[in-house]
Protein backbone atom coordinates (compact mmCIF):
# COMPACT_ATOMS: atom_id res chain seq x y z
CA UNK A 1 20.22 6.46 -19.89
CA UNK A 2 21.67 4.24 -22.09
CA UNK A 3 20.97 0.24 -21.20
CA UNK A 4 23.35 -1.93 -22.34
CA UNK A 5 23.64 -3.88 -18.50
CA UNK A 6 22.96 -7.41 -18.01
CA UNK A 7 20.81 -8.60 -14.74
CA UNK A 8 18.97 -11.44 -13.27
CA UNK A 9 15.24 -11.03 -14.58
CA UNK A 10 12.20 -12.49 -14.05
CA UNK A 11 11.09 -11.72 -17.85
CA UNK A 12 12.15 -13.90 -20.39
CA UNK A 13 14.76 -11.13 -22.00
CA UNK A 14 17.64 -10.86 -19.84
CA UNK A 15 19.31 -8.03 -21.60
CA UNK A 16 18.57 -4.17 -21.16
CA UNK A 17 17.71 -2.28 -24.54
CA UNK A 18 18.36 0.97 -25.12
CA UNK A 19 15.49 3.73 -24.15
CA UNK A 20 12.26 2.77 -25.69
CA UNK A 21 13.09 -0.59 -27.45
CA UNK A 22 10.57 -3.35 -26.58
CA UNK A 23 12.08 -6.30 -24.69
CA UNK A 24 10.97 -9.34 -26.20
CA UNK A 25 8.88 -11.69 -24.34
CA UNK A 26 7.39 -8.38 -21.89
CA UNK A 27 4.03 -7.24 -22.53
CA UNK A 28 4.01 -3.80 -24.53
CA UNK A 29 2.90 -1.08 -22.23
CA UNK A 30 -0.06 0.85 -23.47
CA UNK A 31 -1.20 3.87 -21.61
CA UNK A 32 -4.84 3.71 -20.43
CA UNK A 33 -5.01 7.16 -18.62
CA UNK A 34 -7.90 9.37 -20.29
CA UNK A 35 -6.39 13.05 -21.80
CA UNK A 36 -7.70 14.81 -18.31
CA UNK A 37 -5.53 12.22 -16.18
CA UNK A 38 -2.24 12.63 -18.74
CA UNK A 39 -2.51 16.13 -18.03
CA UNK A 40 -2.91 15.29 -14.20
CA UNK A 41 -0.16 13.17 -14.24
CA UNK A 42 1.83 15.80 -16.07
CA UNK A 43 1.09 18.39 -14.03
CA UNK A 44 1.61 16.91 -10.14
CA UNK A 45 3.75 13.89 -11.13
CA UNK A 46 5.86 15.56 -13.88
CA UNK A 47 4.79 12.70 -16.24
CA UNK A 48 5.66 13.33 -19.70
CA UNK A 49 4.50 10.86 -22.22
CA UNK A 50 6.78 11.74 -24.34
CA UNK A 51 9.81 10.79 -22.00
CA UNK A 52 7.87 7.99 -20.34
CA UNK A 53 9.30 4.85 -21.62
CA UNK A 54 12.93 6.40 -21.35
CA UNK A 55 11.99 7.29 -17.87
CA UNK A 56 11.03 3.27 -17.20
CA UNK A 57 14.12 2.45 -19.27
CA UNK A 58 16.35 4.57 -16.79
CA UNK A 59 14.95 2.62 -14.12
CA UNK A 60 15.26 -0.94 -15.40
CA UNK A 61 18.82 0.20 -15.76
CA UNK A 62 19.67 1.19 -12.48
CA UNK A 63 18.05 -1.71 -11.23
CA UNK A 64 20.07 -3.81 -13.46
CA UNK A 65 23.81 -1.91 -12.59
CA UNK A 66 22.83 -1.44 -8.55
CA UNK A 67 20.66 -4.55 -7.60
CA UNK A 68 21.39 -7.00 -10.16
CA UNK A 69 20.14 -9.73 -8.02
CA UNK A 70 16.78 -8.45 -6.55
CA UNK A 71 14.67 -10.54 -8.15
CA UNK A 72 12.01 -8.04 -9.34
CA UNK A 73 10.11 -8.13 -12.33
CA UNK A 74 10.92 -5.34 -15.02
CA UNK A 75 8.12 -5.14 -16.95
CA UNK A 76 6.98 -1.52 -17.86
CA UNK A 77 3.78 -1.21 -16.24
CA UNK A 78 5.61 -2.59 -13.00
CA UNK A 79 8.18 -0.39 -12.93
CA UNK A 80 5.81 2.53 -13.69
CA UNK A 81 3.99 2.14 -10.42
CA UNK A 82 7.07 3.53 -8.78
CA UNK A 83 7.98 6.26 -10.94
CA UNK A 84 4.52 8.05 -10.71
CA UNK A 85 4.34 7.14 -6.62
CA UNK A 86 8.11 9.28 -6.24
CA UNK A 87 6.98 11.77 -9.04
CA UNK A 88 9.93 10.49 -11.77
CA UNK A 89 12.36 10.69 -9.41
CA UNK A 90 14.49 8.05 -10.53
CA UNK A 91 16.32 7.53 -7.04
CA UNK A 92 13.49 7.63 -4.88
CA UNK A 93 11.95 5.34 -7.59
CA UNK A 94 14.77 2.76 -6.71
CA UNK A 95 14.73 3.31 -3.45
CA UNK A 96 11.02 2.76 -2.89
CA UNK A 97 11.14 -0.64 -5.23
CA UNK A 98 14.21 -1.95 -2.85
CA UNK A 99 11.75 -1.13 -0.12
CA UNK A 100 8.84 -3.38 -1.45
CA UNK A 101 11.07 -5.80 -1.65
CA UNK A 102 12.63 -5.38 1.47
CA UNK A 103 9.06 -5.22 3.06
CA UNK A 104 8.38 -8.29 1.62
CA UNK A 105 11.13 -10.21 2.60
CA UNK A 106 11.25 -9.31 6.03
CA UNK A 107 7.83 -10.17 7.24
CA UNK A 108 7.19 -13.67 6.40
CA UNK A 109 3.96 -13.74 8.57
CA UNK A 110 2.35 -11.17 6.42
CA UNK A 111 4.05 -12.20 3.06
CA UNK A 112 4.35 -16.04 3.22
CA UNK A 113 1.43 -17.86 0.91
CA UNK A 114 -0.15 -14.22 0.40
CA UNK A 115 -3.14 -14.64 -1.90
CA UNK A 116 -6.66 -13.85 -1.64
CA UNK A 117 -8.06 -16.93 -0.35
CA UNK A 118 -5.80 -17.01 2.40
CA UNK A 119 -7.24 -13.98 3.70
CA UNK A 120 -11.02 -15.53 3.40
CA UNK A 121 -11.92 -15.42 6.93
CA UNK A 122 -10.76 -11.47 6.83
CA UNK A 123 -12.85 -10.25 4.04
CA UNK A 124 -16.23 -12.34 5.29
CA UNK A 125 -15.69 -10.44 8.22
CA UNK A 126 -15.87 -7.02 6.82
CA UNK A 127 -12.46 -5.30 7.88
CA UNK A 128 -11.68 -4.20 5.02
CA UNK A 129 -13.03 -3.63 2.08
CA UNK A 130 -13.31 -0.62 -0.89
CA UNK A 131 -16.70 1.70 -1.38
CA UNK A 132 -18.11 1.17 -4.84
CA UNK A 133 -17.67 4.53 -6.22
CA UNK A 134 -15.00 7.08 -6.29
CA UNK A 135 -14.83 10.23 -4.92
CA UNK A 136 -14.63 13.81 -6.66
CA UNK A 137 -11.10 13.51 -7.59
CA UNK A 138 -11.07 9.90 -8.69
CA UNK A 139 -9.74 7.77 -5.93
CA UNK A 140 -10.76 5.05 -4.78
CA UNK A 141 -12.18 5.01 -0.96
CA UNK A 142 -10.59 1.89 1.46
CA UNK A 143 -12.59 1.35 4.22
CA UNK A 144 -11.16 -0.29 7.35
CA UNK A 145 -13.35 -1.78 11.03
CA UNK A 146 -10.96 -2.85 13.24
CA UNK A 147 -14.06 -3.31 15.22
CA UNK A 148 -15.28 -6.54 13.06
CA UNK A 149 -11.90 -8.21 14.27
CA UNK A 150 -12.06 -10.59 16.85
CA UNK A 151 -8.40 -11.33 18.04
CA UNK A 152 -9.35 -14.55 19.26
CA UNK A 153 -10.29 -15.82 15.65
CA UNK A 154 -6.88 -15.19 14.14
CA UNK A 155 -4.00 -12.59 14.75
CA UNK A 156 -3.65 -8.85 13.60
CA UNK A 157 -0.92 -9.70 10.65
CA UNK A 158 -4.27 -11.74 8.69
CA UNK A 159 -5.51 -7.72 8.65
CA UNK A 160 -2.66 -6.31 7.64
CA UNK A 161 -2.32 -9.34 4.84
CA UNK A 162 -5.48 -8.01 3.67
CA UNK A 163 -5.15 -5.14 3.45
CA UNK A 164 -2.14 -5.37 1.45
CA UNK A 165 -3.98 -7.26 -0.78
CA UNK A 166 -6.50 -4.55 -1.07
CA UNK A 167 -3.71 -1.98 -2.28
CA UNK A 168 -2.13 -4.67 -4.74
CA UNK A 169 -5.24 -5.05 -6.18
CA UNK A 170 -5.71 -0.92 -6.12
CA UNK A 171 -2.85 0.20 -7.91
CA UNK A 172 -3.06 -2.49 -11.02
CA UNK A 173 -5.29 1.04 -11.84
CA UNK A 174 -3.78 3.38 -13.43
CA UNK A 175 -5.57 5.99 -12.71
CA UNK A 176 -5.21 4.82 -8.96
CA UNK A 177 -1.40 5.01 -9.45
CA UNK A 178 -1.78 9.06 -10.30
CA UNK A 179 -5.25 9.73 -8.47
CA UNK A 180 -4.11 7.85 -5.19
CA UNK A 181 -6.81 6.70 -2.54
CA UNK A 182 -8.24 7.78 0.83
CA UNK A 183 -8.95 5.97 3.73
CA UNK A 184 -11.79 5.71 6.18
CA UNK A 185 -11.13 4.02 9.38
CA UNK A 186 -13.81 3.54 11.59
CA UNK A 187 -13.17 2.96 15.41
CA UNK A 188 -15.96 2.24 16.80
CA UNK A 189 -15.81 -0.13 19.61
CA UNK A 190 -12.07 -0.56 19.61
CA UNK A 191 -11.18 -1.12 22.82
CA UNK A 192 -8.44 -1.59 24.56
CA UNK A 193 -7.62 -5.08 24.81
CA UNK A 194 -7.88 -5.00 20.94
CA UNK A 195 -5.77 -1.52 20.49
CA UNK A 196 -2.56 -3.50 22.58
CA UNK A 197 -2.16 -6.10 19.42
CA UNK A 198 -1.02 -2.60 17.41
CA UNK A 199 2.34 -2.19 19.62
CA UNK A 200 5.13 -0.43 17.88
CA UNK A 201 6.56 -3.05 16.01
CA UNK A 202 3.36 -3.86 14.27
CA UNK A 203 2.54 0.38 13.56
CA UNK A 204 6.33 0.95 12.39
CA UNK A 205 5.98 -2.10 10.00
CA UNK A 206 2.72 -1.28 8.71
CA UNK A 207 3.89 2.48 8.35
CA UNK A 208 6.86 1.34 6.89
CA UNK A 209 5.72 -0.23 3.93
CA UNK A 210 2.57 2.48 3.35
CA UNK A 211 5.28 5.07 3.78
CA UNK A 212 8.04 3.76 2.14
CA UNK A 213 7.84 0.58 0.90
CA UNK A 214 4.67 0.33 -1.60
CA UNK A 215 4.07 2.36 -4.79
CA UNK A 216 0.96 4.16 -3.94
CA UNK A 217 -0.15 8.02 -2.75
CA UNK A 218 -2.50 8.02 0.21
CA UNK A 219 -4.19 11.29 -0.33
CA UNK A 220 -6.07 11.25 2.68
CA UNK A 221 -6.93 9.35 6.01
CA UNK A 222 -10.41 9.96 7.28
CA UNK A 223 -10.63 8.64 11.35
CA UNK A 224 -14.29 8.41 12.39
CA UNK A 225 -15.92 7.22 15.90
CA UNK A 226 -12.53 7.18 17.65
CA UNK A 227 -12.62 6.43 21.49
CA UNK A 228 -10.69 8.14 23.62
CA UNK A 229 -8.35 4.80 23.57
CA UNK A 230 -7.22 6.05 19.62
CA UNK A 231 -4.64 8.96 21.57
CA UNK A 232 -2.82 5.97 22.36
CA UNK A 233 -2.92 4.35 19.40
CA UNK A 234 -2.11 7.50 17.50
CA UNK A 235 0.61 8.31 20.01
CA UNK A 236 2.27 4.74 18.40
CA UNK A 237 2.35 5.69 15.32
CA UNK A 238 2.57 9.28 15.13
CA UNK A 239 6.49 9.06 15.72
CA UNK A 240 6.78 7.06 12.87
CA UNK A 241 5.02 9.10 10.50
CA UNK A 242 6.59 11.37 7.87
CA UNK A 243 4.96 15.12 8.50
CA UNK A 244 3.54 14.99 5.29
CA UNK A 245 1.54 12.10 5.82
CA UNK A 246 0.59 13.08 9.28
CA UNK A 247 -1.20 16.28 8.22
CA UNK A 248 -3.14 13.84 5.78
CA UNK A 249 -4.67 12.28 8.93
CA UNK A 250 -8.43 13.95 9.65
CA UNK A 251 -9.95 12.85 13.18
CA UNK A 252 -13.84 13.01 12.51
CA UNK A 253 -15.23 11.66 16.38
CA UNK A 254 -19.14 10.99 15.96
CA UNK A 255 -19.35 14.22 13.60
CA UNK A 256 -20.85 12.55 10.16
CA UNK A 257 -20.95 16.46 9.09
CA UNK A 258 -17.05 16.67 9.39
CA UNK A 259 -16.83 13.35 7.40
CA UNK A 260 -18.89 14.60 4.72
CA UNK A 261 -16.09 17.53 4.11
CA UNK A 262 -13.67 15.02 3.08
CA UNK A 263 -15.93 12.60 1.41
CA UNK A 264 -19.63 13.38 0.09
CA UNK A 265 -22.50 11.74 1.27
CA UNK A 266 -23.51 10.93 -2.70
CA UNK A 267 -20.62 7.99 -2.28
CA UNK A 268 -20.45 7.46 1.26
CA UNK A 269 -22.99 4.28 2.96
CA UNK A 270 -25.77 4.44 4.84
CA UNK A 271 -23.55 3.52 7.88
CA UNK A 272 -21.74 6.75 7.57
CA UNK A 273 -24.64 8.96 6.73
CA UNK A 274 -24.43 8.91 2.68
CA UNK A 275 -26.86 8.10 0.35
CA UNK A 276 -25.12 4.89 -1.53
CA UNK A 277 -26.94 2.51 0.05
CA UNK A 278 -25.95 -0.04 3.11
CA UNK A 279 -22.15 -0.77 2.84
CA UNK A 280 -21.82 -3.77 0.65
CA UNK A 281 -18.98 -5.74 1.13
CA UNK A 282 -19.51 -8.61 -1.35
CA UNK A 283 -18.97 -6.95 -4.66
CA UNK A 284 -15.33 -6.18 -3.20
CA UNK A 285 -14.20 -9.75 -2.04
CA UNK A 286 -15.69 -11.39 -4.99
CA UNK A 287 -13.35 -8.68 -7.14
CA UNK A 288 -10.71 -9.86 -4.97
CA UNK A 289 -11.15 -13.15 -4.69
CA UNK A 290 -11.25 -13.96 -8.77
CA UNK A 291 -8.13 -12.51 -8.77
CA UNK A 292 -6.43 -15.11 -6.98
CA UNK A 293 -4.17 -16.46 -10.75
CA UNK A 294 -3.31 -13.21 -11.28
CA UNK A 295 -1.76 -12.22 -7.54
CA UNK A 296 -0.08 -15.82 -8.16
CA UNK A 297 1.16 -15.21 -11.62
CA UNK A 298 2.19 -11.38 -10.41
CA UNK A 299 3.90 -12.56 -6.85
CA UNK A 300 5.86 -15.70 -8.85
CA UNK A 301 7.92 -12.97 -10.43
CA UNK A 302 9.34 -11.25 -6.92
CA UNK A 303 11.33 -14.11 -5.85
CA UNK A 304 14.32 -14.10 -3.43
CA UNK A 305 17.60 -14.92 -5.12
CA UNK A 306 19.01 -17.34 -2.93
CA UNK A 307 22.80 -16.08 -2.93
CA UNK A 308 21.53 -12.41 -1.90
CA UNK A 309 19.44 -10.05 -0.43
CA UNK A 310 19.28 -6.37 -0.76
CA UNK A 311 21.32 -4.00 1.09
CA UNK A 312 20.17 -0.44 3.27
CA UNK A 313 17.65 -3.08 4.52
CA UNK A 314 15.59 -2.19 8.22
CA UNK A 315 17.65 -2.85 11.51
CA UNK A 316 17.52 -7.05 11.64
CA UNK A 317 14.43 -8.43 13.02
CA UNK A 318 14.89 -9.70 16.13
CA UNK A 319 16.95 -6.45 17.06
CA UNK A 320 13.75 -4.22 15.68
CA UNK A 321 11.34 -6.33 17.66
CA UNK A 322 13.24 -6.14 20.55
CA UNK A 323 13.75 -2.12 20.47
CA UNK A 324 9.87 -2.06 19.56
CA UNK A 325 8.94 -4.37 22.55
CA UNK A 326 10.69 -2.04 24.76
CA UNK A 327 8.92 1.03 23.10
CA UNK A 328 5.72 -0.84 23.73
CA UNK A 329 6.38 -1.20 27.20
CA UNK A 330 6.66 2.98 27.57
CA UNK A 331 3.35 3.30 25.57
CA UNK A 332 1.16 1.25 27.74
CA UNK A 333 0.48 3.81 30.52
CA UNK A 334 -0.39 6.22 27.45
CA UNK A 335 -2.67 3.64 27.11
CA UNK A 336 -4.27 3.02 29.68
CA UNK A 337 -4.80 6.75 30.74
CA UNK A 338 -6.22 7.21 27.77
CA UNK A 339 -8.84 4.73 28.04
């Protein structure tokens, strides 16, 4: 596709090359994927080096001719990240980075001064954090505790800033961005006073942007130690799922054996009968926590024109929150008989 548009940009270049010119002032994309993952990527993501950069190119253009004003950055790499989560599909591609944005600009309490020492208190506490080593196929393993959140401390949208934070950091990766990740949620102790702070408004937002509105491919999520409560949380946000996604979702209970289908022991902690060792959570934080220029160098870049916003947006806020609120009211006897 042949670039010869002119849009608002966050890089220095404002113009749109053709196909795989370099744009001056843009760091030069070099591929870091090893030979096994470019064949991967070729394979499930119909990635062809070859075609890359014009793929990336195509992108930047349509960007440039449909949202002229969004305010994104357009820098290879970036732009990458949502070809290889919508498999080169340029309009899904577009779609999903109007999303982000979109996400982003319609939750101020989760996006508003988001950065890594913000979300100190979150990360001391354990909710979240990522296992130290991968798992057969590569990916990354985010582990979530609801149960080392006390609501009383600070409210559920600190989590959720986290772990957005978590999956920024993630998918810098490459080989994230064609690997994916899996999740392990453990809900142990959840009860449920603490399950009613995940009404439908917070599960369709959430859902939203892992779903539709951030660039990377969650391969798997792994529930373990549910209470009987989690049929009510899961009846919240299993209408919002995408089938796809829901057959990704693996309830464990107290069976360590069933875990250790989907993840081996060899990588797993000691928590969660594997053989890595306690579950460290320092080596994570401190990861995350040096990165704090970079998230504020990368963020600076996504900025809000102030004449604009992008269009197919969600249904307004207060209208969403209201249509959730009622929703929430029909989902508390679930509930409660399920407790």
């Amino acid at each position: 596709m042949s670039g010869d548009s002119d849009c608002t940009r966050t890089s220095p270049s404002a113009g749109s090359p053709s196909d795989n010119e370099f744009l001056p002032g843009q760091p030069r994309y070099v591929c870091s994927l090893s030979p096994d993952l470019i064949t991967k990527a070729r394979e499930e993501l119909q990635e062809k080096p070859e075609w890359r950069l014009r793929d990336v190119q195509a992108l930047r253009d349509m960007v440039c001719k449909d949202y002229p004003s969004l305010g994104t950055c357009l820098d290879d790499a970036f732009l990458l990240r949502f070809l290889r989560a919508r498999k080169f599909d340029y309009d899904r591609a577009l779609q999903l980075l109007v999303n982000y944005h979109t996400c982003r600009r319609t939750w101020p309490e989760v996006f508003n001064n988001l950065k890594p020492s913000a979300i100190k208190p979150v990360l001391d506490s354990g909710f979240v954090t990522v296992l130290p080593h991968l798992d057969p196929e590569g990916r990354h393993v985010v582990c979530i505790r609801p149960d080392r959140w006390t609501p009383s401390n600070y409210p559920i949208t600190e989590n959720i800033r986290a772990i957005y934070l978590t999956l920024e950091k993630l998918i810098q990766s490459e080989e994230t961005q064609v690997n994916g990740i899996v999740i392990l949620a453990d809900y142990k102790g959840v009860s449920l006073s603490k399950a009613s702070h995940f009404g439908p408004f917070v599960a369709k937002k959430v859902i939203g942007i892992l779903q539709d509105g951030f660039p990377i491919r969650i391969k798997a999520v792994n529930i373990i130690n549910e209470p009987r409560i989690f049929k009510g949380i899961f009846a919240i946000i299993k209408p919002f799922l995408k089938e796809k996604i829901a057959n990704r979702f693996f309830l464990h209970g107290c069976d360590l054996n069933s875990l250790h289908q989907n993840i081996p022991p060899v990588i797993l902690p000691e928590e969660y009968g594997g053989t890595a060792g306690k579950l460290d959570i320092s080596a994570w934080n401190e990861l995350l926590l040096a990165s704090e220029e970079d998230f504020l160098h990368d963020f600076s870049q996504l900025v809000l024109p102030c004449d604009s916003s992008p269009h197919e947006m969600l249904v307004s806020g207060d209208a969403e929150e209201k249509q959730c609120d009622d929703s929430l009211r029909g989902m508390k006897p679930q509930l409660y008989y399920c407790y």
